[in-house]
Each structure stands twice: as C-alpha cells, then as structure tokens.
Protein backbone atom coordinates (compact mmCIF):
# COMPACT_ATOMS: atom_id res chain seq x y z
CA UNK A 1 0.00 0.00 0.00
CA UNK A 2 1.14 3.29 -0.77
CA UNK A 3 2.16 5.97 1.85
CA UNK A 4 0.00 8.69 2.21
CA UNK A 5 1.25 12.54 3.07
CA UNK A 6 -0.91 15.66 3.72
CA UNK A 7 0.99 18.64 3.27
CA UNK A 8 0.50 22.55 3.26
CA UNK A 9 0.39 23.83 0.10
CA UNK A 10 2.01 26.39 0.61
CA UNK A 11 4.00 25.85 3.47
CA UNK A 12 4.96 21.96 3.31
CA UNK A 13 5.78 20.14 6.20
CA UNK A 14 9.89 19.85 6.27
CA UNK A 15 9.44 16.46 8.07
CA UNK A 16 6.84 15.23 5.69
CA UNK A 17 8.53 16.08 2.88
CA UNK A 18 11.97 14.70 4.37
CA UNK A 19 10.36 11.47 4.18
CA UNK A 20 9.00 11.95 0.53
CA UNK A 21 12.82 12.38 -0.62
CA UNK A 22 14.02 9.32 1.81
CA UNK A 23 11.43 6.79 -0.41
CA UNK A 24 12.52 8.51 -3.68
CA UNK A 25 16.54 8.35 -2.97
CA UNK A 26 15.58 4.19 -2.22
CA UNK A 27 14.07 4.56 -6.08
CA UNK A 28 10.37 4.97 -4.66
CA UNK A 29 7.46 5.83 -7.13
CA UNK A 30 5.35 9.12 -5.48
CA UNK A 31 2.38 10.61 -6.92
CA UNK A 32 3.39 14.17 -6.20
CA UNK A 33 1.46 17.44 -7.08
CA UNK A 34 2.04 20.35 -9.58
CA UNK A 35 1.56 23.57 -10.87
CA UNK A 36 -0.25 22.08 -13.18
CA UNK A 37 -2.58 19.10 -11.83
CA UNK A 38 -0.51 15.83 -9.98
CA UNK A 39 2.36 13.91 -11.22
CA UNK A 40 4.44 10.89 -11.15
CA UNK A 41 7.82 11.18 -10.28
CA UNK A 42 10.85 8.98 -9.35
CA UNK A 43 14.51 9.80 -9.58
CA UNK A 44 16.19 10.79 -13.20
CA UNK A 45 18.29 7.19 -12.44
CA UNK A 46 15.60 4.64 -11.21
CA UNK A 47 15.08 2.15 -14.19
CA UNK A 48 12.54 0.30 -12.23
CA UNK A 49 10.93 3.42 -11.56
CA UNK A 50 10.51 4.64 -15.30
CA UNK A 51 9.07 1.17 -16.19
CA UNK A 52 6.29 1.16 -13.33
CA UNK A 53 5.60 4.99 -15.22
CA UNK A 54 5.29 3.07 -18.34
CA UNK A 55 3.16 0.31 -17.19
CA UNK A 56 0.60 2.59 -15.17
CA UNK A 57 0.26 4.74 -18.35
CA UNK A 58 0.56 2.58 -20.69
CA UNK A 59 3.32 4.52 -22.31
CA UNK A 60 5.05 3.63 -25.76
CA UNK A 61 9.11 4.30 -25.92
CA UNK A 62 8.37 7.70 -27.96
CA UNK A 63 6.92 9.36 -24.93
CA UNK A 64 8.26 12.34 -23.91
CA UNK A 65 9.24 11.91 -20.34
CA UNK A 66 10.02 15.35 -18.10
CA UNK A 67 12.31 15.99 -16.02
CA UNK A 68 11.45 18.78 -13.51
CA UNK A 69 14.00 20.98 -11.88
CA UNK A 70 14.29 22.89 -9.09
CA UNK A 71 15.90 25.77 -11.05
CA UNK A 72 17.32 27.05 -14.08
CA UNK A 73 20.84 26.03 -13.46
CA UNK A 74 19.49 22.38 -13.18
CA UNK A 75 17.53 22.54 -16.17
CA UNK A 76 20.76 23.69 -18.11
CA UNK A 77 22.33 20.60 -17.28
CA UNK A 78 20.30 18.44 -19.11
CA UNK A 79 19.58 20.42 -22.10
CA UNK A 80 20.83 21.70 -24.98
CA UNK A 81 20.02 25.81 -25.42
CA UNK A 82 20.58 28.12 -28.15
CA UNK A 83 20.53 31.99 -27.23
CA UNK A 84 17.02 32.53 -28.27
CA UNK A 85 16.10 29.34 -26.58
CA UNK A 86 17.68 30.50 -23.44
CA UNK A 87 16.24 33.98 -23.31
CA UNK A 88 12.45 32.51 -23.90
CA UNK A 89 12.39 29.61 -21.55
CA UNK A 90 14.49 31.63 -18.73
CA UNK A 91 11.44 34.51 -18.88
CA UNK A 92 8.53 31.38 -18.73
CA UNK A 93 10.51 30.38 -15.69
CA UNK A 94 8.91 28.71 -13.23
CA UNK A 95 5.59 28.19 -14.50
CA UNK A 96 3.55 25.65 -15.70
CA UNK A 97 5.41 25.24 -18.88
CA UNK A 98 7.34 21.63 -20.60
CA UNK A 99 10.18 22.62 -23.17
CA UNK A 100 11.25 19.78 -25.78
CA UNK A 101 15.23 20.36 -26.32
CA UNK A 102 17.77 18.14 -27.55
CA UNK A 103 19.33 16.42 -24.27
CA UNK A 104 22.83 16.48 -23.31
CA UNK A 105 25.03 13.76 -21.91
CA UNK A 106 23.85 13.96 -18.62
CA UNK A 107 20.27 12.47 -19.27
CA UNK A 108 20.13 9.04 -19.55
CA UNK A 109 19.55 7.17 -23.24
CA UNK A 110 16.54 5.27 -22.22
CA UNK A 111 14.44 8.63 -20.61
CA UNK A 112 15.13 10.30 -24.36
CA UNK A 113 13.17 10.14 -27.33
CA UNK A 114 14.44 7.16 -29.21
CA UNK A 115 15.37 9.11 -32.51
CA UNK A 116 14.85 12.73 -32.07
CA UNK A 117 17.11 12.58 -28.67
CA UNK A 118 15.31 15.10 -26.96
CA UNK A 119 13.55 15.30 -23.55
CA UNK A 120 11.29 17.48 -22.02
CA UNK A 121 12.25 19.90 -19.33
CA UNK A 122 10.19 22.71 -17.00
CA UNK A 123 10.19 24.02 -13.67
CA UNK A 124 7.44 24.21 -11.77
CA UNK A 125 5.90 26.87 -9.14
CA UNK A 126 4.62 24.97 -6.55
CA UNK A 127 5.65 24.89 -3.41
CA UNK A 128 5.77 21.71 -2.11
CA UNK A 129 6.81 20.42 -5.89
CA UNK A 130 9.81 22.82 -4.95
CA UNK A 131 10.54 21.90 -1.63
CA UNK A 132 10.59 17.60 -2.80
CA UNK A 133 13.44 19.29 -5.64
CA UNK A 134 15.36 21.70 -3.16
CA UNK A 135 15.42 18.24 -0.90
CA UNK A 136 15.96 15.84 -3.40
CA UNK A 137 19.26 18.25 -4.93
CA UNK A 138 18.57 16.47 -8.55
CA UNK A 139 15.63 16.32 -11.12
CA UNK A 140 12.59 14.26 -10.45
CA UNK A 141 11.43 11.85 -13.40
CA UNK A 142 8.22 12.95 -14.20
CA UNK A 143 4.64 12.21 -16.38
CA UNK A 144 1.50 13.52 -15.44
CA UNK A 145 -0.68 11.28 -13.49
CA UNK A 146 -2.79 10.67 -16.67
CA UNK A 147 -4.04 6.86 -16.47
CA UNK A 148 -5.11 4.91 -19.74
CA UNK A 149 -8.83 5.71 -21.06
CA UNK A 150 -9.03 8.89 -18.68
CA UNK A 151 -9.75 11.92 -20.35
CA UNK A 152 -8.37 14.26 -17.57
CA UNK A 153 -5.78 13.44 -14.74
CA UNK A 154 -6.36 12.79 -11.15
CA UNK A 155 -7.12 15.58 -9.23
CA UNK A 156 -6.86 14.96 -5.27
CA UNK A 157 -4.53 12.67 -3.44
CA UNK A 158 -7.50 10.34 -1.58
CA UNK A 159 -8.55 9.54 -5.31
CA UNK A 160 -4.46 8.67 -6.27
CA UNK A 161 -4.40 6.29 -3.65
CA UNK A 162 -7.45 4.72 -4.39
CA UNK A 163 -6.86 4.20 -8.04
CA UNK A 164 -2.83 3.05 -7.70
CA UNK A 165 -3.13 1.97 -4.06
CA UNK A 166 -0.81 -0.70 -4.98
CA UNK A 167 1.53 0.44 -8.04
CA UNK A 168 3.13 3.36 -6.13
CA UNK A 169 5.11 3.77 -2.92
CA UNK A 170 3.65 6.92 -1.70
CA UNK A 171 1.23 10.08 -2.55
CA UNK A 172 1.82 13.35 -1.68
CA UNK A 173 -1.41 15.03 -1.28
CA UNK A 174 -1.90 19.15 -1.08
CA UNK A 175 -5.46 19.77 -2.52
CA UNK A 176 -6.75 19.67 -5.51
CA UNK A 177 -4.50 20.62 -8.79
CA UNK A 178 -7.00 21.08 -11.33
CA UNK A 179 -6.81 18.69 -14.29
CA UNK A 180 -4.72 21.17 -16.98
CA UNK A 181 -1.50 20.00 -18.05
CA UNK A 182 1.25 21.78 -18.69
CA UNK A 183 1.59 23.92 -22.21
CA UNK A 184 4.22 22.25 -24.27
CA UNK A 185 6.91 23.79 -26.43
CA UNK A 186 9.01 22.42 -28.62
CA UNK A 187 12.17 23.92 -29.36
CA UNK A 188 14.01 20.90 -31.02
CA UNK A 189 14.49 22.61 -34.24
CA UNK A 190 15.18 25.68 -33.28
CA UNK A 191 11.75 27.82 -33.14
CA UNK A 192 9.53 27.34 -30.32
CA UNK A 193 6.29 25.72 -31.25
CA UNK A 194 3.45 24.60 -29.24
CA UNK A 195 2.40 21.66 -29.27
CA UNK A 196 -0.08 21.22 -26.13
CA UNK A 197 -1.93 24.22 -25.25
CA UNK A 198 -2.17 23.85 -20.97
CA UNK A 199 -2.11 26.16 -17.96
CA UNK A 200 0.49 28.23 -19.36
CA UNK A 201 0.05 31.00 -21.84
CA UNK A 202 1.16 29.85 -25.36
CA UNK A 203 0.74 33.13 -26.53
CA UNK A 204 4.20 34.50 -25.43
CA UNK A 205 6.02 31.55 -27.89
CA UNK A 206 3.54 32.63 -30.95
C-alpha cells in the first residue's frame, strides 16, 4: 500500500517532505502534485521506476518523459540551449510550462526520445513540488498522473491512492491541482512551437 502525506500547500511540512525524498533516494514511485494538476515522479536514475511509469500509463518508448527541476541552473544541465532558446524559456521560468530540447550527456539514453534525442524539461511553481526538488538536490522523473482511457488526470490525493493503491510507494497530497497539463513547447528545431496548449500562456512563444 502506498504511503499517504498531507501537506501545506504552501507551506509543506519539512518532516513530511523529508520522508517523501528518503522513499525517492531508495528509487520509490510518489504521486506528487504540480503547478499544473498531480504527477508521477521517481529519480532521473531509477530504471525500475521509469518502467512502473510506463506500465501505469501505458506509455510507448516515444513518450516524452520530463524531467522537472528545481531551477534554471538544473535545467541547463540536461539540455541543450541556443541563445534565443535561453532567453524565452528563462522569462517562462517557473511556471507551468514543458520545453522539448535536444538532451545532453547527462540524461540518460533510455528517458530520451528514441530518434529525435530530446527530452522534455520545465520548472514548476509549486511549493511543495519545490521543496521535494530543493530536498531531493537532482531532477525528479516525471509524467502527469494521466491513467489509460481517462480523459483528464487525477485531481486529489485520496482519489491517487485509491486508483494506484498498490503500483506506487507513496502520494503526496496538497489539494486539488486542477486537471490542466502543462503547455508544451518544442524547441528541437530551433523555433519554439506549441504543441499542447495547458495552464500556461502559449501566446508568449507565438
């Protein structure tokens, strides 16, 4: 059975949260919440992790996995940026935006897209999603908590543990996230484009 944690939204608990890292630093699976609706994360370097991700959604090996940062320097780590690139992402920054890049070295083959190479990046603005990175000191794996046949993601942490009581180690529950996903942009070939419009503003890539 999965672990369950209420936290503050805005204020998470340290000790709470503490615990959250412990799990994912032994390669736990947490359902964890978002600027934009709840999540599934692990860490960047959990293989068994990434394949429970695929199983619960179902996920094909072209899937863009995320990997969310705690800050800009992270994301910079992992990704490849042109000028332009860098200018436009560093302004959306955090928000409830995914950019598609080319990865670098540091991301491992099997969380990039098969041919394109490229991986999808973002840092979010929620607190307690912050306080799990600041903790954590690396990027969590991430896919939205989407499950096969639903039309929109799970919204509250009592209905996450009911639906993947068993296929998780532990939900991290702070209220209701709303079902929008994150805008994505795609900046693999050099101009942005959007290719999910979500809770961010696609107007300032247009």
């Amino acid at each position: 059975m999965a672990r369950y944690f209420d936290v503050h939204p805005d204020n998470p608990q340290p000790r709470a949260i503490g615990q959250v890292v412990a799990m994912l630093t032994e390669d736990a699976l947490v359902a964890y919440p978002t600027d934009s609706c709840y999540a599934l994360g692990s860490r960047m370097g959990s293989h068994e992790a990434t394949e429970r991700i695929r199983r619960i959604r179902q996920l094909d090996d072209k899937h863009h996995f995320t990997l969310v940062c705690a800050d800009f320097a992270q994301l910079g780590q992992l990704v490849r940026l042109d000028n332009a690139a860098f200018r436009s992402i560093k302004a959306a920054t955090p928000g409830a935006y995914t950019f598609i890049l080319p990865a670098t070295s540091e991301v491992p083959r099997r969380l990039a897209h098969p041919k394109k190479k490229t991986v999808g990046v973002r840092i979010p603005r929620d607190a307690v999603a912050q306080a799990i990175l600041r903790e954590l000191g690396e990027p969590l794996l991430s896919s939205t908590l989407l499950l096969p046949g639903a039309e929109d993601p799970l919204t509250d942490g009592w209905s996450i543990k009911e639906a993947l009581d068993h296929q998780i180690d532990a939900v991290v529950d702070a209220g209701d996230r709303g079902t929008e996903p994150t805008t994505v942009v795609d900046f693999s070939s050099g101009a942005p484009e959007v290719v999910r419009t979500g809770a961010g503003d696609p107007d300032r890539f247009s």
